[in-house]
N, C-alpha and C. Protein backbone atom coordinates (compact mmCIF):
# COMPACT_ATOMS: atom_id res chain seq x y z
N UNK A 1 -68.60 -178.67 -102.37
CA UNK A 1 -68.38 -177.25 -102.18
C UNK A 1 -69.31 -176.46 -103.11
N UNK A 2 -69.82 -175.46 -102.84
CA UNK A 2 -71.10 -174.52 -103.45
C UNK A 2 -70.26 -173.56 -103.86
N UNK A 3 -70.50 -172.81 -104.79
CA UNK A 3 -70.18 -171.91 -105.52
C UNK A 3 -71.48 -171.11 -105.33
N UNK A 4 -70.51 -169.60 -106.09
CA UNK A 4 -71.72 -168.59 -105.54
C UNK A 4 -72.59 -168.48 -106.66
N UNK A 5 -72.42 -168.98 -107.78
CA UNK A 5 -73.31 -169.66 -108.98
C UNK A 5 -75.14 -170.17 -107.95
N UNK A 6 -74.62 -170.86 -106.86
CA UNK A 6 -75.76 -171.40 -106.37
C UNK A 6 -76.45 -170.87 -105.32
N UNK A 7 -75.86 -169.22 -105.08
CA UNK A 7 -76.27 -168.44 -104.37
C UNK A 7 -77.85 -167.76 -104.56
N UNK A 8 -78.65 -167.58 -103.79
CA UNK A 8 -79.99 -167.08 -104.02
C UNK A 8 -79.71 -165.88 -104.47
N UNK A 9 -79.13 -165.45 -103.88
CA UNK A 9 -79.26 -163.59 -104.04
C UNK A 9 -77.94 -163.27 -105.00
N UNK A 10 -76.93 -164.43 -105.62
CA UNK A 10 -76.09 -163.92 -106.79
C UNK A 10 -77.63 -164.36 -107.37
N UNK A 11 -78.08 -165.34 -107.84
CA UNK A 11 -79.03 -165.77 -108.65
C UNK A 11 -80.33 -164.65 -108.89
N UNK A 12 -80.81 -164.11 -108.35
CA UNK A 12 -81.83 -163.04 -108.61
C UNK A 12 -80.66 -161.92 -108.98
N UNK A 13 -80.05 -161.70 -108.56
CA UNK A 13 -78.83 -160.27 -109.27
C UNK A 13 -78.79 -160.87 -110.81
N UNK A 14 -78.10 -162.42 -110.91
CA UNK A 14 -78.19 -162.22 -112.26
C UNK A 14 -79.31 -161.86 -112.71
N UNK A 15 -80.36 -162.53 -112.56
CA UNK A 15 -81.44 -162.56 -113.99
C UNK A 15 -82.16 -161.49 -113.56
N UNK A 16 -81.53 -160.12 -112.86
CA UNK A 16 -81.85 -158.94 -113.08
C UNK A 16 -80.97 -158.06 -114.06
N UNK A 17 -79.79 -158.28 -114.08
CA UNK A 17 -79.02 -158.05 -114.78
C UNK A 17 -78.76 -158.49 -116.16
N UNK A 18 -79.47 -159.90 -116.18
CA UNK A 18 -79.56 -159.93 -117.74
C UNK A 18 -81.15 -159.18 -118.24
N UNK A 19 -81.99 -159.12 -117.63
CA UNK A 19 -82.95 -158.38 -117.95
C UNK A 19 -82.67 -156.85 -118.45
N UNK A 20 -82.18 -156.67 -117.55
CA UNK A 20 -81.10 -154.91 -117.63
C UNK A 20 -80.61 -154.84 -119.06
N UNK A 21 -79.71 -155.97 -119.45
CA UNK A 21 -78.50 -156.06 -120.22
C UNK A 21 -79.74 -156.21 -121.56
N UNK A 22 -80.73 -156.94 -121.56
CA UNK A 22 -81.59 -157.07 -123.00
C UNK A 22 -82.09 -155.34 -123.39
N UNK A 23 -81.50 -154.41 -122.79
CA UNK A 23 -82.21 -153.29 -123.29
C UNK A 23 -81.42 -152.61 -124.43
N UNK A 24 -81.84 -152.41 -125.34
CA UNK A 24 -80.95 -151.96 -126.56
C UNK A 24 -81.51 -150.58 -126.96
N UNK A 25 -80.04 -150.15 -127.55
CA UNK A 25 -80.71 -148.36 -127.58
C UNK A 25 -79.19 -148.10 -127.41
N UNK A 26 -79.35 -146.56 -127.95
CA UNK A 26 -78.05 -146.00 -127.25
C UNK A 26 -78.12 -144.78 -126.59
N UNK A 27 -78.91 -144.87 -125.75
CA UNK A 27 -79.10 -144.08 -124.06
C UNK A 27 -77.85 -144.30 -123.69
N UNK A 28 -77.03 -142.85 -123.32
CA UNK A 28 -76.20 -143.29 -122.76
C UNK A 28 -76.42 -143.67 -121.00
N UNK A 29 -77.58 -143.39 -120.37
CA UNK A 29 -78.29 -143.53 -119.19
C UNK A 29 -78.24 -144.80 -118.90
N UNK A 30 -78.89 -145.80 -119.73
CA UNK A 30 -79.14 -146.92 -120.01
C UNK A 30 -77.54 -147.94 -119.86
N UNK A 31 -76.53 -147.38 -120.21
CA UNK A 31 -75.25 -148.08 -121.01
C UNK A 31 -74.92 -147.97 -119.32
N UNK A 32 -74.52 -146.72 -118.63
CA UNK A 32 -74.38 -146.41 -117.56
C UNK A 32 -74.94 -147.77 -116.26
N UNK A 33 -76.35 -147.79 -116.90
CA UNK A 33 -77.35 -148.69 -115.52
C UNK A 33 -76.53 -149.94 -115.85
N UNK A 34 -76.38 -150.47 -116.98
CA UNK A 34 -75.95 -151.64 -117.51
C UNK A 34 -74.56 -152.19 -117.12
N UNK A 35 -73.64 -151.27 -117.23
CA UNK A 35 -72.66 -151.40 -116.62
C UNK A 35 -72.51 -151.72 -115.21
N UNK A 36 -73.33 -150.70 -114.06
CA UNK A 36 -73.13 -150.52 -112.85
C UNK A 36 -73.84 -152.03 -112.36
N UNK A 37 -75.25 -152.35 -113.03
CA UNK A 37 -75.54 -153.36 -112.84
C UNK A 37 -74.82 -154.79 -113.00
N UNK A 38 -74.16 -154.90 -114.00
CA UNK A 38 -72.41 -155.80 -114.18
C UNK A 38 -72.09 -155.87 -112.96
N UNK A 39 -71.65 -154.38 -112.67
CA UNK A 39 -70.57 -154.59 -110.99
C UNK A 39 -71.38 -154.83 -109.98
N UNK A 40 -72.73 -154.79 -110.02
CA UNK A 40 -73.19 -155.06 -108.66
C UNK A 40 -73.21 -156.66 -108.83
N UNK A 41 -73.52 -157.10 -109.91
CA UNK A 41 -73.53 -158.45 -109.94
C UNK A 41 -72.44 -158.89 -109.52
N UNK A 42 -70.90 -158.31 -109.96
CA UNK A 42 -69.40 -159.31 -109.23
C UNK A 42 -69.43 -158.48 -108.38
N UNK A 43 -69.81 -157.90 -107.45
CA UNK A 43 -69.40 -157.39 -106.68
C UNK A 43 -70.46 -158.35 -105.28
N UNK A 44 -71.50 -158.96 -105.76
CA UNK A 44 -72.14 -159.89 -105.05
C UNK A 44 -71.79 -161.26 -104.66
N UNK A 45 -70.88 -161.81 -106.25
CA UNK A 45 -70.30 -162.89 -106.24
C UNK A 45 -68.91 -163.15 -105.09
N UNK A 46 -68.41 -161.86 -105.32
CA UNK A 46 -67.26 -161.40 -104.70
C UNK A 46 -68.16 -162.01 -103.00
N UNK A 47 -69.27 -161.01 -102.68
CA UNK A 47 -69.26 -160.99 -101.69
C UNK A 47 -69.59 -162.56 -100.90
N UNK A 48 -70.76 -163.18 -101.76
CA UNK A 48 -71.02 -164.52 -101.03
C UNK A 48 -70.25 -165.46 -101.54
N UNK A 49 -69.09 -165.27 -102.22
CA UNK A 49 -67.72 -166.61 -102.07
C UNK A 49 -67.11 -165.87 -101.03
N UNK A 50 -67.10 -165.17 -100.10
CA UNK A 50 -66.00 -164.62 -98.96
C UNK A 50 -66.74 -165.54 -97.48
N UNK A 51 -65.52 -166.17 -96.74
CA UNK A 51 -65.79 -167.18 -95.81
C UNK A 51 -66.15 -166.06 -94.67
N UNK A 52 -65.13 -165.26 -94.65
CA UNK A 52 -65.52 -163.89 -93.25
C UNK A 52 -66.92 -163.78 -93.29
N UNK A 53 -67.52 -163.21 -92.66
CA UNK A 53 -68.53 -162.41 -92.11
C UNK A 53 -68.71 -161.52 -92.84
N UNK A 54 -67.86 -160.74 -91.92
CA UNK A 54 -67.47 -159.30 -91.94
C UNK A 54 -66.95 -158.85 -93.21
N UNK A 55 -65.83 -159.52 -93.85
CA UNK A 55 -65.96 -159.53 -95.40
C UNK A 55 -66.95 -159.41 -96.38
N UNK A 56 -67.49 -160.79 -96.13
CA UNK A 56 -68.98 -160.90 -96.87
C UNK A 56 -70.44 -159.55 -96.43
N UNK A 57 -70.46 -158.94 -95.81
CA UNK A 57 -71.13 -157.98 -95.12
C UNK A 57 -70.60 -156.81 -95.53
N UNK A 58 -69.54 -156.10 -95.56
CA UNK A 58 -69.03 -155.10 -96.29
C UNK A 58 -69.32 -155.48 -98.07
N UNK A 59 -69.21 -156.06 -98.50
CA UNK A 59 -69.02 -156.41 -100.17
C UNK A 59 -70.85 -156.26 -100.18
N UNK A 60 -71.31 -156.63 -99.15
CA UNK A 60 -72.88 -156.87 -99.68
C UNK A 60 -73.49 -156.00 -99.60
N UNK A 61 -72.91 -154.93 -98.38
CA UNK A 61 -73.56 -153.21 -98.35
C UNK A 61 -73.04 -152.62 -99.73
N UNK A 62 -71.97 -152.62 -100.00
CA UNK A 62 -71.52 -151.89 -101.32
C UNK A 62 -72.39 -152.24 -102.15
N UNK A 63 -72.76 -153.60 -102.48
CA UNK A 63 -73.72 -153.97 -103.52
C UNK A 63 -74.75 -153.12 -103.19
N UNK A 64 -75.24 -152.77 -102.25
CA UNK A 64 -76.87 -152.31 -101.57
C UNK A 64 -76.59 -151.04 -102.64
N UNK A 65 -75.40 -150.00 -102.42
CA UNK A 65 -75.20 -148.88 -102.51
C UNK A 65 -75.40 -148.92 -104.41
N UNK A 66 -74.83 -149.80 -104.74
CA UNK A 66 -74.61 -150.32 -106.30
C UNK A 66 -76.24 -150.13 -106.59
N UNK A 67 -76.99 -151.15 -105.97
CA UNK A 67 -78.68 -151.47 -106.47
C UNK A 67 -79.40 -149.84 -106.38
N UNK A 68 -79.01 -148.89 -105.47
CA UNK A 68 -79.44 -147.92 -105.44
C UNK A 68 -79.03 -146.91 -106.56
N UNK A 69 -77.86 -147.12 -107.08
CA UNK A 69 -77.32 -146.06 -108.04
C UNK A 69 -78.08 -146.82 -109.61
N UNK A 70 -78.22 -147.85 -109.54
CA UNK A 70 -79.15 -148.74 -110.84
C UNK A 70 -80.32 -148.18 -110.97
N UNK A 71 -81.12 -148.07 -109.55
CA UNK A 71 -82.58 -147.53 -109.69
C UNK A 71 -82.34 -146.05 -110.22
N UNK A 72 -81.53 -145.67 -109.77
CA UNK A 72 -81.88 -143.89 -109.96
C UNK A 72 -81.16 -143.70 -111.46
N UNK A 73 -80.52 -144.85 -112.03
CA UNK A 73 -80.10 -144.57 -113.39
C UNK A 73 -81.60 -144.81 -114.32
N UNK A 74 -82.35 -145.97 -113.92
CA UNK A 74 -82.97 -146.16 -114.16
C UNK A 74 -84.22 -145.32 -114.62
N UNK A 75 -84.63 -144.52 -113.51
CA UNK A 75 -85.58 -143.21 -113.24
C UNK A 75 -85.14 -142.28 -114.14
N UNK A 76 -83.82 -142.28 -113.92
CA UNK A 76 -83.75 -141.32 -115.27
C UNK A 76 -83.82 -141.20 -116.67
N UNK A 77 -83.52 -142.61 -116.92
CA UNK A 77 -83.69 -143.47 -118.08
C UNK A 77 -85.42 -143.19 -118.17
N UNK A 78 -86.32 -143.73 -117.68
CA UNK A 78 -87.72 -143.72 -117.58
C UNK A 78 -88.22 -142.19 -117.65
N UNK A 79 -87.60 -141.49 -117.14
CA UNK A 79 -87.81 -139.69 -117.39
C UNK A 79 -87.72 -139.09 -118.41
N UNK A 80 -86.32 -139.86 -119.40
CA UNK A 80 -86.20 -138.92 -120.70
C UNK A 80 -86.87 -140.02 -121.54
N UNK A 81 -87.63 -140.98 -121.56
CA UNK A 81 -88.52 -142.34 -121.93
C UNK A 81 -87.67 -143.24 -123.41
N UNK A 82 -86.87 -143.17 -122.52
CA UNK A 82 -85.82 -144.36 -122.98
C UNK A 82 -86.38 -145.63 -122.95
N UNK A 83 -87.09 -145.60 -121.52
CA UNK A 83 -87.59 -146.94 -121.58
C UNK A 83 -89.27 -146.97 -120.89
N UNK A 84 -90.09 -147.64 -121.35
CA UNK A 84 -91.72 -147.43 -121.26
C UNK A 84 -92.00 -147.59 -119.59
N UNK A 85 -92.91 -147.37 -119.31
CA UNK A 85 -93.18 -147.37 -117.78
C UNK A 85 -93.71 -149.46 -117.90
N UNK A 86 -93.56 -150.11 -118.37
CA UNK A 86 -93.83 -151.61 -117.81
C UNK A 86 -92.46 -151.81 -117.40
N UNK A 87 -91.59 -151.47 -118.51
CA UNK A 87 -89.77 -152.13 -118.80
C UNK A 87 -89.43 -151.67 -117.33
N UNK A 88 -89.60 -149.90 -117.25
CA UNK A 88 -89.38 -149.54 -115.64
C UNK A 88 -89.22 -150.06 -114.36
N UNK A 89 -90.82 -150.59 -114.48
CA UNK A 89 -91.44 -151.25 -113.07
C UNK A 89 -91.12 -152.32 -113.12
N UNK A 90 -90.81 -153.37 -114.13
CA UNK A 90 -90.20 -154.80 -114.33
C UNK A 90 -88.32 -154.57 -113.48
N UNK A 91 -87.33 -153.35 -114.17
CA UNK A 91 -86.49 -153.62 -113.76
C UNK A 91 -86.67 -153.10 -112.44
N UNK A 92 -86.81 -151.47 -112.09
CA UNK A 92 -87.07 -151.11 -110.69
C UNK A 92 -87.30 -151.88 -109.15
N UNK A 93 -88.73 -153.29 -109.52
CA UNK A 93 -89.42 -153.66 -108.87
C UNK A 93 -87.92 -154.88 -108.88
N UNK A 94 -87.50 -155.88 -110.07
CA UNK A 94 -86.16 -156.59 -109.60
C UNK A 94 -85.30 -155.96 -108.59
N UNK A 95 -84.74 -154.88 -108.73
CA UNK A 95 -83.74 -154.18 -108.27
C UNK A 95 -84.14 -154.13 -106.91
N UNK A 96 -85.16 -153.16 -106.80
CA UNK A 96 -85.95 -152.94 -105.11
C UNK A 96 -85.79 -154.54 -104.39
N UNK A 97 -86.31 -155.71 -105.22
CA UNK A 97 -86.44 -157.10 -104.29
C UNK A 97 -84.75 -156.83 -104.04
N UNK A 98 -83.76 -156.88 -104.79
CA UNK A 98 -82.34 -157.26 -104.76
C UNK A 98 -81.54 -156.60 -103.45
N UNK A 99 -82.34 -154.98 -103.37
CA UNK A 99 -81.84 -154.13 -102.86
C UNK A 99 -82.42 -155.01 -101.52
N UNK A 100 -83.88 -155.10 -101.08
CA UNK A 100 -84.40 -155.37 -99.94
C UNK A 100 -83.98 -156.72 -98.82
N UNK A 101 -82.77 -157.19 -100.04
CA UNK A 101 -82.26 -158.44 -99.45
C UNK A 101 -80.71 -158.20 -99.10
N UNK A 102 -80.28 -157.33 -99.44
CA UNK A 102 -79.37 -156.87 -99.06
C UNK A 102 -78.77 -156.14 -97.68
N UNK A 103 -77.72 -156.53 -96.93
CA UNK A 103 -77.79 -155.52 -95.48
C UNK A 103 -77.54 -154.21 -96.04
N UNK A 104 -77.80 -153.76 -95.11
CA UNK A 104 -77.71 -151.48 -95.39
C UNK A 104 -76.84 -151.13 -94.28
């Protein structure tokens, strides 16, 4: 039996999310992305341990909606330069792959 440990797309959520999580500072922008990025991560796990479909497909759009509220925390984070334009495009460009694998 597989666990969602061995999931592709929990697996790129994490090690976007620990990328996320190495940012230190106290932005509260930042604390915000960090968090939301947490829930998109169980909220992925959630979705690919669900046997339904249709289960698993609802939990995975919410995630979509999750990856989108990360980027735009993000942007904002990168606006008031919390964080440098590489750190940006490193998490942004994770997030965008995460988002692009996701149904909408």
């Amino acid at each position: 039996m597989t666990t969602f440990h061995d999931d592709k797309l929990w697996q790129e959520a994490y090690t976007a999310v620990i990328d996320l999580c190495a940012l230190a500072g106290e932005n509260e922008v930042i604390e915000q992305a960090q968090k939301l990025g947490l829930k998109t991560l169980t909220i992925i796990a959630d979705g690919v341990s669900r046997r339904d479909r249709r289960e698993r497909d609802t939990k995975l759009r919410d995630a979509a909606g999750k990856v989108a509220g990360v980027r735009s925390l993000l942007s904002v984070a990168w606006a008031q330069e919390a964080i440098d334009d590489t750190t940006f495009s490193k998490l942004d460009g994770a997030y965008e792959s995460l988002g692009n694998k996701l149904p909408k």
